[in-house]
N, C-alpha and C. Protein backbone atom coordinates (compact mmCIF):
# COMPACT_ATOMS: atom_id res chain seq x y z
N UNK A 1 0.82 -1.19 0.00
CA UNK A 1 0.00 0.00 0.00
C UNK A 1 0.86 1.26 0.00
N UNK A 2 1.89 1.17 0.09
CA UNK A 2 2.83 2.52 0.46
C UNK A 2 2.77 2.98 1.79
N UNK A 3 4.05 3.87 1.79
CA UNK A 3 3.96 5.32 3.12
C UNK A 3 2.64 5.67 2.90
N UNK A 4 2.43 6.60 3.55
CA UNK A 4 1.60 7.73 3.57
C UNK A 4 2.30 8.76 2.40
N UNK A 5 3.73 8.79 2.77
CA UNK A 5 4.46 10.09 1.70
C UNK A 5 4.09 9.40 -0.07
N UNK A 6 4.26 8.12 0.22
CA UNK A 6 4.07 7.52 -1.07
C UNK A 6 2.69 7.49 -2.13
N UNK A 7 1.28 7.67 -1.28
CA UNK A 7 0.02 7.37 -1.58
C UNK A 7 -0.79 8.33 -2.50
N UNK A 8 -0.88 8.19 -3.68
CA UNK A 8 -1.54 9.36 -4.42
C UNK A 8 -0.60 10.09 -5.37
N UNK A 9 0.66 9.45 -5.36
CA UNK A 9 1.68 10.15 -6.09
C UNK A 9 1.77 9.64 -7.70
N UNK A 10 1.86 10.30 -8.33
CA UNK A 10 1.64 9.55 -9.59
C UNK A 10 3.15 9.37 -10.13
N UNK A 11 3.20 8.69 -11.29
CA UNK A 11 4.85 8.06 -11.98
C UNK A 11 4.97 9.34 -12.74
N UNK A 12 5.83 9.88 -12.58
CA UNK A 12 6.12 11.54 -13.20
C UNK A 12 6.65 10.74 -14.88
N UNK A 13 7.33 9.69 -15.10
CA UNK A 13 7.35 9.38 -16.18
C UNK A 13 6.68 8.96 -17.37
N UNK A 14 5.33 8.51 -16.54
CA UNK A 14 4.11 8.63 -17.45
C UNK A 14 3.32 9.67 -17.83
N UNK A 15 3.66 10.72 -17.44
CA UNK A 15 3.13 12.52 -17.75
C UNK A 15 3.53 12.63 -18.98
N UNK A 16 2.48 13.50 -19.72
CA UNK A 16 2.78 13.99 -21.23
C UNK A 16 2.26 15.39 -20.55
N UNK A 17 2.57 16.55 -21.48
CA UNK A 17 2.22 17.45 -21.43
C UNK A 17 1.67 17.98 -22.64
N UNK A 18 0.78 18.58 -23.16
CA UNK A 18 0.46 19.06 -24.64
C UNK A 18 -0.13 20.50 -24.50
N UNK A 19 -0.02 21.10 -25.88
CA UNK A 19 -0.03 22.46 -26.14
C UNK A 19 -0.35 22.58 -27.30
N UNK A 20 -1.08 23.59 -27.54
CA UNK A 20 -1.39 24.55 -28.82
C UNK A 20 -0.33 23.78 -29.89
N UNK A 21 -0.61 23.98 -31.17
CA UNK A 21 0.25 23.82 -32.18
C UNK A 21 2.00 25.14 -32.35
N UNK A 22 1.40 26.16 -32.01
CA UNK A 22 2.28 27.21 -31.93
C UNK A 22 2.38 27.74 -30.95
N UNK A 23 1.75 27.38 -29.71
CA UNK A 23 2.19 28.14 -28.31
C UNK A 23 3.72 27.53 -27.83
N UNK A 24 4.54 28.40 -28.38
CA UNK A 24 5.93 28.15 -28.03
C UNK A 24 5.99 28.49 -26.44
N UNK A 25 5.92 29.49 -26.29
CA UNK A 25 5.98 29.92 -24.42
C UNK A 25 5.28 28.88 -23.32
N UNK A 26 4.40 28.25 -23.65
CA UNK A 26 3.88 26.98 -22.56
C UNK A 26 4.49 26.17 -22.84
N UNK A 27 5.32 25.47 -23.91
CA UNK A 27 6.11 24.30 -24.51
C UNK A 27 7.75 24.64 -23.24
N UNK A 28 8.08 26.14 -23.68
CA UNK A 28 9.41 26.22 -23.50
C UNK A 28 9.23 26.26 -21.84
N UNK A 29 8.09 26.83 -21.35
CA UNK A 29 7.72 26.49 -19.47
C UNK A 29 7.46 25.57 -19.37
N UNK A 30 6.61 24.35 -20.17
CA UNK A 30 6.93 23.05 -19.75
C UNK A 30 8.01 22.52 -19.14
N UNK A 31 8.97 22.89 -20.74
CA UNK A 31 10.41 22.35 -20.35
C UNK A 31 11.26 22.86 -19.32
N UNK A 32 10.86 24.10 -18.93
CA UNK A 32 12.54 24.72 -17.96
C UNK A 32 11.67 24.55 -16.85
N UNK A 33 10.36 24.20 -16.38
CA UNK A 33 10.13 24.44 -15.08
C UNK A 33 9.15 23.22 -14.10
N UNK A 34 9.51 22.22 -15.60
CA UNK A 34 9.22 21.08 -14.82
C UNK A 34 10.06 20.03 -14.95
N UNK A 35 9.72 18.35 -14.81
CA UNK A 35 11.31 17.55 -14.87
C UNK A 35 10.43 17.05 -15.94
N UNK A 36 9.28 16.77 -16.19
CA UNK A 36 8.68 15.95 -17.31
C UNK A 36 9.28 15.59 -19.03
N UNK A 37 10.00 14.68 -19.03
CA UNK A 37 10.90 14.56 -20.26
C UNK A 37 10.13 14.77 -21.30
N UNK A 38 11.29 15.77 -21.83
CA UNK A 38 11.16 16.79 -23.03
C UNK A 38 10.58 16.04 -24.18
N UNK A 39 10.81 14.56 -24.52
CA UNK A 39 10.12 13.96 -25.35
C UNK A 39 8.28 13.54 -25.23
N UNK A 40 7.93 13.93 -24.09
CA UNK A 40 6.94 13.46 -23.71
C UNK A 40 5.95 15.13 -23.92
N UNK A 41 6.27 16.21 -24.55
CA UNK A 41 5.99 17.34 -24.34
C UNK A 41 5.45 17.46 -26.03
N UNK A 42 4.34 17.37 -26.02
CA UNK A 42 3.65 17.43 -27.79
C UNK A 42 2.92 18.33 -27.67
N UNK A 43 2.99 18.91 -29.35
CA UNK A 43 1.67 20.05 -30.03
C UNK A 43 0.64 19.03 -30.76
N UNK A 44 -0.26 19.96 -30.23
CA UNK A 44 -1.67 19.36 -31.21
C UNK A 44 -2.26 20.84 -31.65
N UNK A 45 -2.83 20.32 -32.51
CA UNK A 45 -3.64 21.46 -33.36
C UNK A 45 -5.57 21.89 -32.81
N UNK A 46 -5.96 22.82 -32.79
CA UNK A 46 -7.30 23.44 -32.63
C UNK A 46 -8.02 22.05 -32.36
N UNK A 47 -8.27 21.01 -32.81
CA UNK A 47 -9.02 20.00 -32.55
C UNK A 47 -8.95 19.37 -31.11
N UNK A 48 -7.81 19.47 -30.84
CA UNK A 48 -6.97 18.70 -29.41
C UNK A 48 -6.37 19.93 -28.43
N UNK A 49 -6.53 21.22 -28.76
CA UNK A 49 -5.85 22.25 -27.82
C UNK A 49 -6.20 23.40 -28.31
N UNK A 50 -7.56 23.26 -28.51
CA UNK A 50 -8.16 24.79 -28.39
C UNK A 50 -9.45 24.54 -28.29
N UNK A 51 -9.48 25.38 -27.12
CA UNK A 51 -11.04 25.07 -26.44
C UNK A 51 -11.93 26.63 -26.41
N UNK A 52 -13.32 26.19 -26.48
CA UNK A 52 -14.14 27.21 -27.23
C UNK A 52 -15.63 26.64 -26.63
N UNK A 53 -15.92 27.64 -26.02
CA UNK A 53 -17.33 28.04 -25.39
C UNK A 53 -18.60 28.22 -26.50
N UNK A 54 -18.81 27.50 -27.30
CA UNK A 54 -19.55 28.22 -28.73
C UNK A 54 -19.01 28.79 -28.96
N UNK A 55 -19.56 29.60 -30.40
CA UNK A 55 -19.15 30.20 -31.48
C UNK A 55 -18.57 31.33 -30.93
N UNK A 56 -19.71 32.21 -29.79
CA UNK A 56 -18.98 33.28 -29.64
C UNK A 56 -18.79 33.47 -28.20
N UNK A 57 -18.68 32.33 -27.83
CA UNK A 57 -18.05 32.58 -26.18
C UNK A 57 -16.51 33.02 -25.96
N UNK A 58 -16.35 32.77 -24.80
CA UNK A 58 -14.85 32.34 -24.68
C UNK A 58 -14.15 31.20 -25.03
N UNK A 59 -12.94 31.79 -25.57
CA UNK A 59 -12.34 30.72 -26.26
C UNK A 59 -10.47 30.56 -25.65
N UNK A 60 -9.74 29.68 -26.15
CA UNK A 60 -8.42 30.08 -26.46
C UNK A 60 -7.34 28.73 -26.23
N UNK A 61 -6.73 28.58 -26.62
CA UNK A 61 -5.48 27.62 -26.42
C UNK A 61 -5.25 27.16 -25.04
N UNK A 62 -5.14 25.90 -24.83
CA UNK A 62 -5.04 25.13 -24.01
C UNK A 62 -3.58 24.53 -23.70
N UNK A 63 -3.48 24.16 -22.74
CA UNK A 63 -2.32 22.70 -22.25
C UNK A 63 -2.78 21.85 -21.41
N UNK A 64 -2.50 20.71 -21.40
CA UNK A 64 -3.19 19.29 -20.68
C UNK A 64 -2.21 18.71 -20.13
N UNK A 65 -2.22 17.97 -19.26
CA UNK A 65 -1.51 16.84 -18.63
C UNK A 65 -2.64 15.40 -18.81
N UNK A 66 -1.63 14.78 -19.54
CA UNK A 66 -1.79 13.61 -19.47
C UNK A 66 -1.05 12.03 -19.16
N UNK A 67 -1.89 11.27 -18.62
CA UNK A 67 -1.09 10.39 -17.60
C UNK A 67 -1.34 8.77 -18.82
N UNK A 68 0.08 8.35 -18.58
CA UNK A 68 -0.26 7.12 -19.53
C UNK A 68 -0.22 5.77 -18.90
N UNK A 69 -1.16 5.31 -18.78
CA UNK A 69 -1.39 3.56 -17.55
C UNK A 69 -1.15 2.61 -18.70
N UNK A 70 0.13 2.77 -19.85
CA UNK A 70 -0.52 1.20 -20.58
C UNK A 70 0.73 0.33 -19.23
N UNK A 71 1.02 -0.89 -19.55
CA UNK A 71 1.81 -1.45 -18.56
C UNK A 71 3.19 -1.40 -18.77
N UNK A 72 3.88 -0.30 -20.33
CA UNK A 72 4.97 -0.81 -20.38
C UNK A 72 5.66 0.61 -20.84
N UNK A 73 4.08 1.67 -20.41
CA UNK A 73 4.36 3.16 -20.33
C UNK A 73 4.99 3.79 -22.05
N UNK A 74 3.95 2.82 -22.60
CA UNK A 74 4.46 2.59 -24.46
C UNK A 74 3.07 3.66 -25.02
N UNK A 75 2.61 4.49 -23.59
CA UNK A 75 0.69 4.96 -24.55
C UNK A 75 1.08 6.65 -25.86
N UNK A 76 2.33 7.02 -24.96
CA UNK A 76 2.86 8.16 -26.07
C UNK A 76 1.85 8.53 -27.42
N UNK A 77 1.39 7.33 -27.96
CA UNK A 77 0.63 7.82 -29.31
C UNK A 77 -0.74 7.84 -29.05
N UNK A 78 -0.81 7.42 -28.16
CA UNK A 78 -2.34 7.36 -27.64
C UNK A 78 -2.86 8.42 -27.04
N UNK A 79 -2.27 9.57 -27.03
CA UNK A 79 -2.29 11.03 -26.27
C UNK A 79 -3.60 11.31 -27.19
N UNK A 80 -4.43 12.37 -26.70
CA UNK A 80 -5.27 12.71 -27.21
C UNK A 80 -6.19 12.05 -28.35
N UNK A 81 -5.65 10.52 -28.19
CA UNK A 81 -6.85 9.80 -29.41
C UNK A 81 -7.57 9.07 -28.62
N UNK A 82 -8.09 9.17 -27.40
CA UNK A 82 -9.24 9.09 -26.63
C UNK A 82 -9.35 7.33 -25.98
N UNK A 83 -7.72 7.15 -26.11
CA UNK A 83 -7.94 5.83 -25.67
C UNK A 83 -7.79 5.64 -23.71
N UNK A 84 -8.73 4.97 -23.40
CA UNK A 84 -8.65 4.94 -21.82
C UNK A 84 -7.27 4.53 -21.06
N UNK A 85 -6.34 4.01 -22.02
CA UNK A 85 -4.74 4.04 -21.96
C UNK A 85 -4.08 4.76 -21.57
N UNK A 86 -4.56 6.19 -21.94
CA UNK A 86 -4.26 7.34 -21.73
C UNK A 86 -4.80 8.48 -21.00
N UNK A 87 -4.92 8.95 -20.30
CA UNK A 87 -6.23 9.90 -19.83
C UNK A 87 -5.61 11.54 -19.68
N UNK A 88 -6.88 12.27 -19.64
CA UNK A 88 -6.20 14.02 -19.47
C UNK A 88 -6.47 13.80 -17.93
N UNK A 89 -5.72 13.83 -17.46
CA UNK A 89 -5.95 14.95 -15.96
C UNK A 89 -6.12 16.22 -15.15
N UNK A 90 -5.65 17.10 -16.20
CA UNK A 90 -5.60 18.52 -16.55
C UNK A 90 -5.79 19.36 -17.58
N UNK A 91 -6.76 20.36 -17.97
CA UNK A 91 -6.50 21.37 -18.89
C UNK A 91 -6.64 22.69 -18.12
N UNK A 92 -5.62 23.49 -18.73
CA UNK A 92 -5.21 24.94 -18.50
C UNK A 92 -5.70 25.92 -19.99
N UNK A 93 -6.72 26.65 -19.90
CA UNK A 93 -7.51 27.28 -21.12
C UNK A 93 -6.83 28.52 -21.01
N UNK A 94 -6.09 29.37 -21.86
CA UNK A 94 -5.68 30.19 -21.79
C UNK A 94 -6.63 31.46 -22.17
N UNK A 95 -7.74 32.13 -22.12
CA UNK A 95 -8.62 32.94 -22.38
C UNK A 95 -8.21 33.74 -23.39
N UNK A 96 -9.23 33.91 -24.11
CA UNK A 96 -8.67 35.16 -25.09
C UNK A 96 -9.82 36.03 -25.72
């Protein structure tokens, strides 16, 4: 079962992080201000990282954390193609 310090902690090596297609500045704070390997840090395009309230709500570019449970931590392509392999745990909507 673990410590207590241990319980709820997730495998930092199964973290992906994703971003806008061109949001360079959340990509490059990914990288300098967390440990989450730099390979694990992908762009997706308006379909997968841009989120929108209707037509004319609020809208704007996103970043997600996502956690990958396959058993051999192989889900990398499975990011955002909706497989339960993979899951979001986080989105950050940047308003605009």
């Amino acid at each position: 079962m673990g410590t207590p310090d241990e319980r709820g902690k997730l495998d930092k090596t199964r973290l992906y992080a994703t971003v806008f297609e061109s949001d360079d500045e959340s990509a490059q704070l990914w990288a300098s201000e967390t440990d989450i390997d730099k390979s694990h840090i992908l762009r997706f395009g308006a379909k997968d990282n841009f989120w929108e309230m209707g037509e004319t709500g609020p809208c704007g570019p996103c970043s997600e954390i996502h956690y990958d449970k396959t058993p051999k931590k192989t889900g990398g392509h499975l990011v955002n193609a909706g497989s339960q392999d993979v899951i979001e745990l986080w989105n950050l909507v940047f308003i605009q």
